[in-house]
C-alpha atoms as a PDB file:
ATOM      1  CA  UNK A   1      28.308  12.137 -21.946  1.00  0.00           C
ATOM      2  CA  UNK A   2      24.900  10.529 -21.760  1.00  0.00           C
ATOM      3  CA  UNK A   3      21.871  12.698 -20.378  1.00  0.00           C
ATOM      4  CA  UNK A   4      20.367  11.847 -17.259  1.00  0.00           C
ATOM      5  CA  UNK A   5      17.043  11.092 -18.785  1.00  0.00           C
ATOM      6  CA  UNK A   6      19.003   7.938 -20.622  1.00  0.00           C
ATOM      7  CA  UNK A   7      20.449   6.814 -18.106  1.00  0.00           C
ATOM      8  CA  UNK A   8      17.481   6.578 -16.293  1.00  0.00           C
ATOM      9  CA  UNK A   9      15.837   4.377 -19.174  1.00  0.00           C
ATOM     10  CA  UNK A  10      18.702   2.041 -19.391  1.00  0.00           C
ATOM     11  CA  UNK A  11      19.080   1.504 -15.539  1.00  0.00           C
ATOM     12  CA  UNK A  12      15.040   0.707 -15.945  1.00  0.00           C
ATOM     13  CA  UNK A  13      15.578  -1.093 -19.899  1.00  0.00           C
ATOM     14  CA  UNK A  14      18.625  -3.645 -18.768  1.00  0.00           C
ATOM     15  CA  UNK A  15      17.387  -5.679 -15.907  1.00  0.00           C
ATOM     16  CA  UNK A  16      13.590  -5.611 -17.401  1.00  0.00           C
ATOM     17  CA  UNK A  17      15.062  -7.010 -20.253  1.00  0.00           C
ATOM     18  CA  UNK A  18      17.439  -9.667 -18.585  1.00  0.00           C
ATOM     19  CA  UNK A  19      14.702 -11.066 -16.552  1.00  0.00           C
ATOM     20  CA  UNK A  20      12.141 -10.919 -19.715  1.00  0.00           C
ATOM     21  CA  UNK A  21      14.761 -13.083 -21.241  1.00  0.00           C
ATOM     22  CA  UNK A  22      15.487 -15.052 -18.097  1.00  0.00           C
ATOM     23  CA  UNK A  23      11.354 -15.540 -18.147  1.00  0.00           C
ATOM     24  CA  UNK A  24      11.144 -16.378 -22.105  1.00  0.00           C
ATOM     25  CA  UNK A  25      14.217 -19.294 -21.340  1.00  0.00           C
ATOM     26  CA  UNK A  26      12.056 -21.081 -18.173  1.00  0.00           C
ATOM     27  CA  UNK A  27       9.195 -20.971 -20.048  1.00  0.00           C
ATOM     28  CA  UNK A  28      10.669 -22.600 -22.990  1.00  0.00           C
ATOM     29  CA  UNK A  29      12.228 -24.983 -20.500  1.00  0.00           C
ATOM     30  CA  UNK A  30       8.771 -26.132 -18.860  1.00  0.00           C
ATOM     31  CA  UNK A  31       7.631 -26.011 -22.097  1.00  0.00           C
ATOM     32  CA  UNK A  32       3.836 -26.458 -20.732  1.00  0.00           C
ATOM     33  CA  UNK A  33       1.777 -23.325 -20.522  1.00  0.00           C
ATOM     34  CA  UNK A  34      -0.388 -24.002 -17.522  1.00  0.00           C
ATOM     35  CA  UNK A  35       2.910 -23.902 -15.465  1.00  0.00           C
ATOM     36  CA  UNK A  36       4.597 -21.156 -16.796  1.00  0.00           C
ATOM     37  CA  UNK A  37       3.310 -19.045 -19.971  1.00  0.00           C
ATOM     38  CA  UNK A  38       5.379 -17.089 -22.376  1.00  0.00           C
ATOM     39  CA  UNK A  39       5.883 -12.934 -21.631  1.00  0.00           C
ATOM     40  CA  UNK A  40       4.184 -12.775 -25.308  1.00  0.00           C
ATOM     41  CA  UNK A  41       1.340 -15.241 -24.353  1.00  0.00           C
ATOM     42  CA  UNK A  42       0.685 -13.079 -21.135  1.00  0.00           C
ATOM     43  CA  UNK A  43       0.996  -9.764 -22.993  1.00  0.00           C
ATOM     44  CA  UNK A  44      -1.582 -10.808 -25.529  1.00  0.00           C
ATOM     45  CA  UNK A  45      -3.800 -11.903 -22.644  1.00  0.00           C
ATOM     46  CA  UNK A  46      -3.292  -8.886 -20.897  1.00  0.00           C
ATOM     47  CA  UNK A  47      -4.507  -6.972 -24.379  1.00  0.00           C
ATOM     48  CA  UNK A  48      -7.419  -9.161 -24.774  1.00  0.00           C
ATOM     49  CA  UNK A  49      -8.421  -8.205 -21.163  1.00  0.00           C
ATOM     50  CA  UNK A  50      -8.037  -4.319 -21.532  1.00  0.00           C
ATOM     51  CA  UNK A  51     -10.757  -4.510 -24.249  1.00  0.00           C
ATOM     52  CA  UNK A  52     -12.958  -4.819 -22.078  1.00  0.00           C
ATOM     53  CA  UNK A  53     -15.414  -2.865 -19.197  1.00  0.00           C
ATOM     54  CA  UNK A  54     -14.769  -5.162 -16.720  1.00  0.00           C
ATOM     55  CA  UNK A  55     -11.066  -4.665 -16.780  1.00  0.00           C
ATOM     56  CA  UNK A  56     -10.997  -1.477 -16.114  1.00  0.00           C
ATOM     57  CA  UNK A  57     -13.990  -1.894 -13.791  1.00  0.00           C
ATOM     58  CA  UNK A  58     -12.198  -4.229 -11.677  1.00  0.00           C
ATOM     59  CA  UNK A  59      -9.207  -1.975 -11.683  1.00  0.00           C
ATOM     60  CA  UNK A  60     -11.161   0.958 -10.536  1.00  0.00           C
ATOM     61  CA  UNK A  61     -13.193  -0.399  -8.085  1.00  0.00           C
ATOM     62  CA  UNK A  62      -9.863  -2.146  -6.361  1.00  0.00           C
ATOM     63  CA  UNK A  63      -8.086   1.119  -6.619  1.00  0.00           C
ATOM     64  CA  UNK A  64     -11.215   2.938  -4.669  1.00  0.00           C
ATOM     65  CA  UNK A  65     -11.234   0.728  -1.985  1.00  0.00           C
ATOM     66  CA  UNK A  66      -7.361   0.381  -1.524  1.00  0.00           C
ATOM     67  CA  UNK A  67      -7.279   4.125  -1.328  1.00  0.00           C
ATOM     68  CA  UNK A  68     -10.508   4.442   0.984  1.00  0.00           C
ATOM     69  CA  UNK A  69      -9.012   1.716   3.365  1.00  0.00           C
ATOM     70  CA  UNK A  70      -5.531   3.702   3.053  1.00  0.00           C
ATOM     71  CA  UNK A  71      -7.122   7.041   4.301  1.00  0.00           C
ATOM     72  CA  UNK A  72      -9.306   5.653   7.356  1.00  0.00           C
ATOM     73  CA  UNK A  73      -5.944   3.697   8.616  1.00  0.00           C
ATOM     74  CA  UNK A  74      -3.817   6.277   8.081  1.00  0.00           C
ATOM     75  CA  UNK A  75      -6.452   9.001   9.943  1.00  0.00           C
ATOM     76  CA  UNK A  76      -6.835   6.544  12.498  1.00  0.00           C
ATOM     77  CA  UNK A  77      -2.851   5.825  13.045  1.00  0.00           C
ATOM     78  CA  UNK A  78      -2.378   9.742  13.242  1.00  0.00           C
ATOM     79  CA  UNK A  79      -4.996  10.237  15.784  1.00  0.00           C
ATOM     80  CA  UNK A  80      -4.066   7.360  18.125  1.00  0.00           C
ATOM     81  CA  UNK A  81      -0.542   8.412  17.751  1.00  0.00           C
ATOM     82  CA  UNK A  82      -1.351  11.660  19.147  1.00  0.00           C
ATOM     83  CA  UNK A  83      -3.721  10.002  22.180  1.00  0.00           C
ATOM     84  CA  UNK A  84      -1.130   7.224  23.029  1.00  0.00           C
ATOM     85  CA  UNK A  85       1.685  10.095  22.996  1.00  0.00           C
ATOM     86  CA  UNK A  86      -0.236  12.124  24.982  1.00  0.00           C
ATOM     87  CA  UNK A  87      -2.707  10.431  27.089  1.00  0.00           C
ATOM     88  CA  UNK A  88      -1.556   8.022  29.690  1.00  0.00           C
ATOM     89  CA  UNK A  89      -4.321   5.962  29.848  1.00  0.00           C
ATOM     90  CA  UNK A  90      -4.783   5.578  25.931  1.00  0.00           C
ATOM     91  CA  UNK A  91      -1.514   4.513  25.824  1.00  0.00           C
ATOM     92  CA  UNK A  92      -1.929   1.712  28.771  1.00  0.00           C
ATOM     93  CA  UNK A  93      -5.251   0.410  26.815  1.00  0.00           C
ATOM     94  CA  UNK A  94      -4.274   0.978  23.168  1.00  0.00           C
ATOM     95  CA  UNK A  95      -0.983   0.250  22.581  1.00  0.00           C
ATOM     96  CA  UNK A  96      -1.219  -3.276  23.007  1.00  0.00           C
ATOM     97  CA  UNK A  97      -4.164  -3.983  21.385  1.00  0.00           C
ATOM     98  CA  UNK A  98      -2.338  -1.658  18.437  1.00  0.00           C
ATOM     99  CA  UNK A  99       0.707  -4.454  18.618  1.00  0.00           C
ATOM    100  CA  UNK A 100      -1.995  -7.624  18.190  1.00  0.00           C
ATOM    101  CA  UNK A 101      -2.942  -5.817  15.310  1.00  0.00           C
ATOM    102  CA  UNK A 102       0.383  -5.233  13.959  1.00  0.00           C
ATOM    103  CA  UNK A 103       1.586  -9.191  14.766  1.00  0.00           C
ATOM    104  CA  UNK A 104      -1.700 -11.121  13.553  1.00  0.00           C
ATOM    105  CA  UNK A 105      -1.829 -12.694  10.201  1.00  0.00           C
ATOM    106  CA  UNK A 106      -3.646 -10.911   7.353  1.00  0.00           C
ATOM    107  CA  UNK A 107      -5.221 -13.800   6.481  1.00  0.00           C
ATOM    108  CA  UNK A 108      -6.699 -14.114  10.136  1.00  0.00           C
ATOM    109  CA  UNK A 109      -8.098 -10.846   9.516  1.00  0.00           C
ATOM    110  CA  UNK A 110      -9.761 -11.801   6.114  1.00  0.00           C
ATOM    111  CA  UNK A 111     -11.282 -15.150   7.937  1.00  0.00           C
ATOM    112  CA  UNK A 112     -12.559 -12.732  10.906  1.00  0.00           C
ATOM    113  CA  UNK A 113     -13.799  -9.893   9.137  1.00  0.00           C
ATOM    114  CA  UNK A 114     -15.825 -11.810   6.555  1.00  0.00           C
ATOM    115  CA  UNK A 115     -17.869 -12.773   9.524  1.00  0.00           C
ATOM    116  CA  UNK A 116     -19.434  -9.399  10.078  1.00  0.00           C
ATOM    117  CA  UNK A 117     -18.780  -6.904   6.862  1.00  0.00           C
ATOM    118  CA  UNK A 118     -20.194  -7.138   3.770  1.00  0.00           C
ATOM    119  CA  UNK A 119     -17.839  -9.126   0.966  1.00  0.00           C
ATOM    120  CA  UNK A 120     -17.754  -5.490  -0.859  1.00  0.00           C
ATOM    121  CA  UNK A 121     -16.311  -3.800   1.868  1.00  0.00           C
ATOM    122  CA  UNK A 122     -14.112  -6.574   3.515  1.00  0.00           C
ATOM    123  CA  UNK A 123     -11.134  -5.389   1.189  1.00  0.00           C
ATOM    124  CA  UNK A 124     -11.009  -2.019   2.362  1.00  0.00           C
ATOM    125  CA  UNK A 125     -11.266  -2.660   6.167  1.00  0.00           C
ATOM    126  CA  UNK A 126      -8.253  -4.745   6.042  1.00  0.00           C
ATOM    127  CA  UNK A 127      -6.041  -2.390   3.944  1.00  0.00           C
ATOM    128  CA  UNK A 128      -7.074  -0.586   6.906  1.00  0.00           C
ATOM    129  CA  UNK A 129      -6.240  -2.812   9.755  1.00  0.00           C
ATOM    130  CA  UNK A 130      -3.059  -3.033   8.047  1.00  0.00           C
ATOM    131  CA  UNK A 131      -2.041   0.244   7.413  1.00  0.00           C
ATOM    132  CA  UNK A 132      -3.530   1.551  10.986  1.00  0.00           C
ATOM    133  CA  UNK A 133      -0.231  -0.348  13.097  1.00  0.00           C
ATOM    134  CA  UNK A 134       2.321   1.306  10.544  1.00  0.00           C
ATOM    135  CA  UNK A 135       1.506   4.673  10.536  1.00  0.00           C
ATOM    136  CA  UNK A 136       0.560   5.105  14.149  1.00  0.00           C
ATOM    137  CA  UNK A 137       4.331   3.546  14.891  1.00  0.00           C
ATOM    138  CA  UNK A 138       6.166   5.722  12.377  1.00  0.00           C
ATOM    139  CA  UNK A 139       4.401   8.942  14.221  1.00  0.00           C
ATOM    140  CA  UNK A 140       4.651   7.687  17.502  1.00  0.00           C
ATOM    141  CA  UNK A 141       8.695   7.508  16.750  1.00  0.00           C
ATOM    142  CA  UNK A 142       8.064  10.881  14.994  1.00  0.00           C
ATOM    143  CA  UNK A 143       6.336  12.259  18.233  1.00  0.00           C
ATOM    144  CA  UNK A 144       8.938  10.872  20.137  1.00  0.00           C
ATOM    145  CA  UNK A 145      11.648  12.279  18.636  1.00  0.00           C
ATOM    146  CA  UNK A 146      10.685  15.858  19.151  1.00  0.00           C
ATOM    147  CA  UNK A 147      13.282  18.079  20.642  1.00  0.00           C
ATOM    148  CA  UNK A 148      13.126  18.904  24.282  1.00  0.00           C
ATOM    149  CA  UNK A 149      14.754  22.140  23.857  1.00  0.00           C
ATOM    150  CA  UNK A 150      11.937  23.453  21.208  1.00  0.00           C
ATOM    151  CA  UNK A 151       9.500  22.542  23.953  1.00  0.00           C
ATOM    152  CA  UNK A 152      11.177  24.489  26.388  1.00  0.00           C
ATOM    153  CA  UNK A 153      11.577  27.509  24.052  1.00  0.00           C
ATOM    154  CA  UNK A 154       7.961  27.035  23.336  1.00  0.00           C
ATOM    155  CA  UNK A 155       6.946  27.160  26.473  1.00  0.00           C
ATOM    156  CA  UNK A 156       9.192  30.178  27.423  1.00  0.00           C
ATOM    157  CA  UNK A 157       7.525  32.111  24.490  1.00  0.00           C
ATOM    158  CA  UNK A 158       3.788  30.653  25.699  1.00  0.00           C
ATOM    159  CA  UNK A 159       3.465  29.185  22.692  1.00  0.00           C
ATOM    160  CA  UNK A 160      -0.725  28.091  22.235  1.00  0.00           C
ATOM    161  CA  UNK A 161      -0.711  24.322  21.898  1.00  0.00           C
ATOM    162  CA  UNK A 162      -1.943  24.509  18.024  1.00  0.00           C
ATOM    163  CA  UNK A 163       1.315  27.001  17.250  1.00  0.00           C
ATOM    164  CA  UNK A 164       3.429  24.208  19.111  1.00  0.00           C
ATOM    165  CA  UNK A 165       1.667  21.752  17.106  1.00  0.00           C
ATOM    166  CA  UNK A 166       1.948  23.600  13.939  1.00  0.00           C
ATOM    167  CA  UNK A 167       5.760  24.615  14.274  1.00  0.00           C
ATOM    168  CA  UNK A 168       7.243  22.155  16.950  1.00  0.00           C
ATOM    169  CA  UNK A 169       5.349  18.781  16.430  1.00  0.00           C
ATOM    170  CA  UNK A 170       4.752  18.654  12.750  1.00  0.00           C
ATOM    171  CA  UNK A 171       7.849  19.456  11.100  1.00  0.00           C
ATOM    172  CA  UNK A 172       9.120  16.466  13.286  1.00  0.00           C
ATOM    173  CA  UNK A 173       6.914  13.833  12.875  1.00  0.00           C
ATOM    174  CA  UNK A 174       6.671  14.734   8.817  1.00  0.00           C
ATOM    175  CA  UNK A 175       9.588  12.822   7.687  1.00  0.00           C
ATOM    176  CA  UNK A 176       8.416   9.771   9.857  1.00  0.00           C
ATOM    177  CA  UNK A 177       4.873  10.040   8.584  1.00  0.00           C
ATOM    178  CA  UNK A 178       5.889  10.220   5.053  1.00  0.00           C
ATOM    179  CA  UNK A 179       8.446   7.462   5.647  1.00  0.00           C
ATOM    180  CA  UNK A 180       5.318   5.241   7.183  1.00  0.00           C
ATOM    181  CA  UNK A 181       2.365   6.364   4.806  1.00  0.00           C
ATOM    182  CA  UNK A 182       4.735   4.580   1.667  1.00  0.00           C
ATOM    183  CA  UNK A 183       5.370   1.738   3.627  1.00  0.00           C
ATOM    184  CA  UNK A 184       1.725   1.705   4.349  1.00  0.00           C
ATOM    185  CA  UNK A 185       0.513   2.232   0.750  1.00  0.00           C
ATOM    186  CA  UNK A 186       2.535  -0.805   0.014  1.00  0.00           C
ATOM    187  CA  UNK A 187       0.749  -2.707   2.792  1.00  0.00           C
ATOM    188  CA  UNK A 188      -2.925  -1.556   2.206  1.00  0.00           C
ATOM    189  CA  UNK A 189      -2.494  -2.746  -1.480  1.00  0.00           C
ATOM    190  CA  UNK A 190      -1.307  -6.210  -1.301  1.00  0.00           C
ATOM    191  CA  UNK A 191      -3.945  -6.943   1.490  1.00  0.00           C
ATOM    192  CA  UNK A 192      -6.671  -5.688   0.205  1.00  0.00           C
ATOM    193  CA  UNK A 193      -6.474  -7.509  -3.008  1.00  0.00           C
ATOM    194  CA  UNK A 194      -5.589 -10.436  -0.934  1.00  0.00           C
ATOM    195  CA  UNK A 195      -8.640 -10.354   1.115  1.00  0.00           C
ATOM    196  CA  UNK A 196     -10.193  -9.574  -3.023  1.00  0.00           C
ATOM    197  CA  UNK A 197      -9.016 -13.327  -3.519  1.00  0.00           C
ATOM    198  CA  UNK A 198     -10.474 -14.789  -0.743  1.00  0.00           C
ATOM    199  CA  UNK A 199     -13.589 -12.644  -0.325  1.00  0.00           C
ATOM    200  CA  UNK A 200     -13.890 -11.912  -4.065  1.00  0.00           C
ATOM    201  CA  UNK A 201     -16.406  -9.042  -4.548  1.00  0.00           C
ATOM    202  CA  UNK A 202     -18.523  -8.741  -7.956  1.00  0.00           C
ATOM    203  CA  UNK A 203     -15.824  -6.089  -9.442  1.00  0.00           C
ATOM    204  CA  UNK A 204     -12.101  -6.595  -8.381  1.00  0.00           C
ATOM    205  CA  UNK A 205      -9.174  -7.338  -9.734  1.00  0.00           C
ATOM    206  CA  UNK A 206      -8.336  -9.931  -6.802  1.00  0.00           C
ATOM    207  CA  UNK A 207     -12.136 -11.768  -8.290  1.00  0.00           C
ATOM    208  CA  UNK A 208     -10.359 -12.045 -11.680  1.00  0.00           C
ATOM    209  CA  UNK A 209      -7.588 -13.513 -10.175  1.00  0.00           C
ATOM    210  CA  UNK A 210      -9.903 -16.067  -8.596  1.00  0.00           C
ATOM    211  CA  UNK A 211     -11.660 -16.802 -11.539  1.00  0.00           C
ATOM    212  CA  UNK A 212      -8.070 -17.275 -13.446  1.00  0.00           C
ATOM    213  CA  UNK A 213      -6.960 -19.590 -11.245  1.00  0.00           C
ATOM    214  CA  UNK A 214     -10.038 -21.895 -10.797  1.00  0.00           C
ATOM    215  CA  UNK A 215     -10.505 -21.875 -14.587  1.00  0.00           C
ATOM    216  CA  UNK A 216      -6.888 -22.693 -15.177  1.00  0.00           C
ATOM    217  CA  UNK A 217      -6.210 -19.671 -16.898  1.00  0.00           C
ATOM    218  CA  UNK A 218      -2.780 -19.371 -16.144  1.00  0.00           C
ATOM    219  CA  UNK A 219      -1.681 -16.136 -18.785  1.00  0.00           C
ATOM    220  CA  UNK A 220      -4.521 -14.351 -17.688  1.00  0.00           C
ATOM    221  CA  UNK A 221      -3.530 -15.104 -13.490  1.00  0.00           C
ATOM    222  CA  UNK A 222       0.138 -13.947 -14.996  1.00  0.00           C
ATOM    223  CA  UNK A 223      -1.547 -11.044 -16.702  1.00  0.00           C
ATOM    224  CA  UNK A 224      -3.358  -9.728 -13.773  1.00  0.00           C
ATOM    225  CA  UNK A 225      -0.361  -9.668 -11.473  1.00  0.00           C
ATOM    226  CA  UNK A 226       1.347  -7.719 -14.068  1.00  0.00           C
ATOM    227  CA  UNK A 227      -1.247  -5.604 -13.964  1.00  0.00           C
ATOM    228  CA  UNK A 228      -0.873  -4.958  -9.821  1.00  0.00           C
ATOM    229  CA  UNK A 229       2.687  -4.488  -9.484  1.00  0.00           C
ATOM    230  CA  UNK A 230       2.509  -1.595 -12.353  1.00  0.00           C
ATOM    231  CA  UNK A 231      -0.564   0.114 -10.553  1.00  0.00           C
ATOM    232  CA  UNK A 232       1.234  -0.557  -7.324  1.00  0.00           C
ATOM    233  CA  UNK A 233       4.734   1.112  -8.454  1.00  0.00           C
ATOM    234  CA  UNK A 234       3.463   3.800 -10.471  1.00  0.00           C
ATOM    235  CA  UNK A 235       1.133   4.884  -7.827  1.00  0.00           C
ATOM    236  CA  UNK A 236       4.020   4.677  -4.410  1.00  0.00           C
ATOM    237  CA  UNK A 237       6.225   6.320  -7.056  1.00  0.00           C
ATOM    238  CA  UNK A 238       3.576   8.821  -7.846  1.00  0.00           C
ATOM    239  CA  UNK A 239       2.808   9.121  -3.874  1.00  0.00           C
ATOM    240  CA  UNK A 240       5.993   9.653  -3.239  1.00  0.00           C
ATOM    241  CA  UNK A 241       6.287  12.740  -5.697  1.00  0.00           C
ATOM    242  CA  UNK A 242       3.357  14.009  -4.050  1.00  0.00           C
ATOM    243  CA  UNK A 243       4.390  14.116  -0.859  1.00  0.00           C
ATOM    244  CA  UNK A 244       8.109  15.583  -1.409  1.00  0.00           C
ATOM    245  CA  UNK A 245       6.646  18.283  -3.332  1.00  0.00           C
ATOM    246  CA  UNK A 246       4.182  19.446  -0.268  1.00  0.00           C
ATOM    247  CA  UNK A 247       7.376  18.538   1.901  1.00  0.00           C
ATOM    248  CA  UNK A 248       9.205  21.101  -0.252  1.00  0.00           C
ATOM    249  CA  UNK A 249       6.513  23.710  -0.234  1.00  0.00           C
ATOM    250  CA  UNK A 250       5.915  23.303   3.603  1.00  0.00           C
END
């Protein structure tokens, strides 16, 4: 029988193949690079890019403010979680204005923001925004879902409110967080390096992609996009490794 580890690498090595090939046939169709360049013509773009500081600058410095926009949503969506849950009148005020959030455009945001932050740090207040809505709904559900009868026994027992925190609340709004933070990485990621593209700082990868595309560089817009969804899939996937393996040491 074939290991695991095989398997693995053909379930990955068959459809990346079929849609290389699928890729390699439309571009030979079109036959016209500025439409639709070759995988090899965007690989060796991709190459010529990686040679270089400002690749990996731009990579870095969109990684740093995805991440830093990730971490104030997701500490703000925990804390106003736990004030809507528990506070009447946060819940009255905040909860809406939460929902506005959640239902307006990113590219409203963008527009809005630009008008008072500073193009560097427009990216990561929107990854923000975005993220913010998500995780405050997946541990308001989480919250929510937190059995009565534990809160009786805890109660019985006079639990203090951090040991009914610490052994009631979190275990049950875990699974929801964790469910929420992915979805949110997912989130913070493609808006920030949207509001890269239309607020293009001096470093980013979502400038290169608005130089590419005003200079008609079409393998190196192609190239760039490759190289987003690989940071973006290696990092959920390396996220969500993370995150089990606290889950299972918890």
């Amino acid at each position: 029988m074939c290991p695991e580890p095989v398997k693995k690498l053909i379930r990955i090595a068959i459809p990346l193949a079929f849609w290389l090939g699928v890729w390699q046939l439309a571009a030979m169709a079109v036959d016209l690079e500025l439409m639709l360049p070759t995988p090899a013509r965007v690989l060796t773009s991709l190459l010529t890019m990686a040679g270089t500081d400002t690749f990996w600058l731009s990579a870095l410095f969109t990684l740093v403010r995805v991440f830093l926009g990730l971490l104030l949503g997701t500490a703000l969506g925990v804390l106003l979680a736990f004030l809507t849950r528990f506070a009447s009148w946060a819940n009255l005020l905040l909860s809406p204005a939460i929902r506005v959030i959640r239902a307006t455009p990113v590219v409203s945001f963008i527009l809005l923001v630009y008008l008072w932050v500073t193009r560097e740090n427009i990216p990561g207040v929107i990854a923000a925004m975005m993220v913010l809505p998500v995780v405050w709904s997946s541990v308001s559900g989480g919250l929510s879902s937190v059995d009565s009868q534990l809160l009786e026994l805890a109660r019985a027992y006079r639990f203090s409110r951090w040991k009914t925190l610490c052994l009631i609340y979190l275990p049950s709004v875990r699974p929801h967080f964790i469910s929420g933070f992915l979805t949110a990485f997912g989130l913070a990621w493609k808006s920030g390096v949207a509001a890269e593209v239309l607020c293009p700082p001096k470093l980013a990868i979502g400038s290169r992609i608005q130089q590419a595309r005003m200079a008609l560089e079409t393998a190196d817009l192609f190239a760039w996009t490759l190289v987003i969804i690989v940071l973006s899939l290696s990092l959920e996937a390396l996220l969500r490794h993370l995150l089990k393996a606290g889950e299972v040491r918890v």
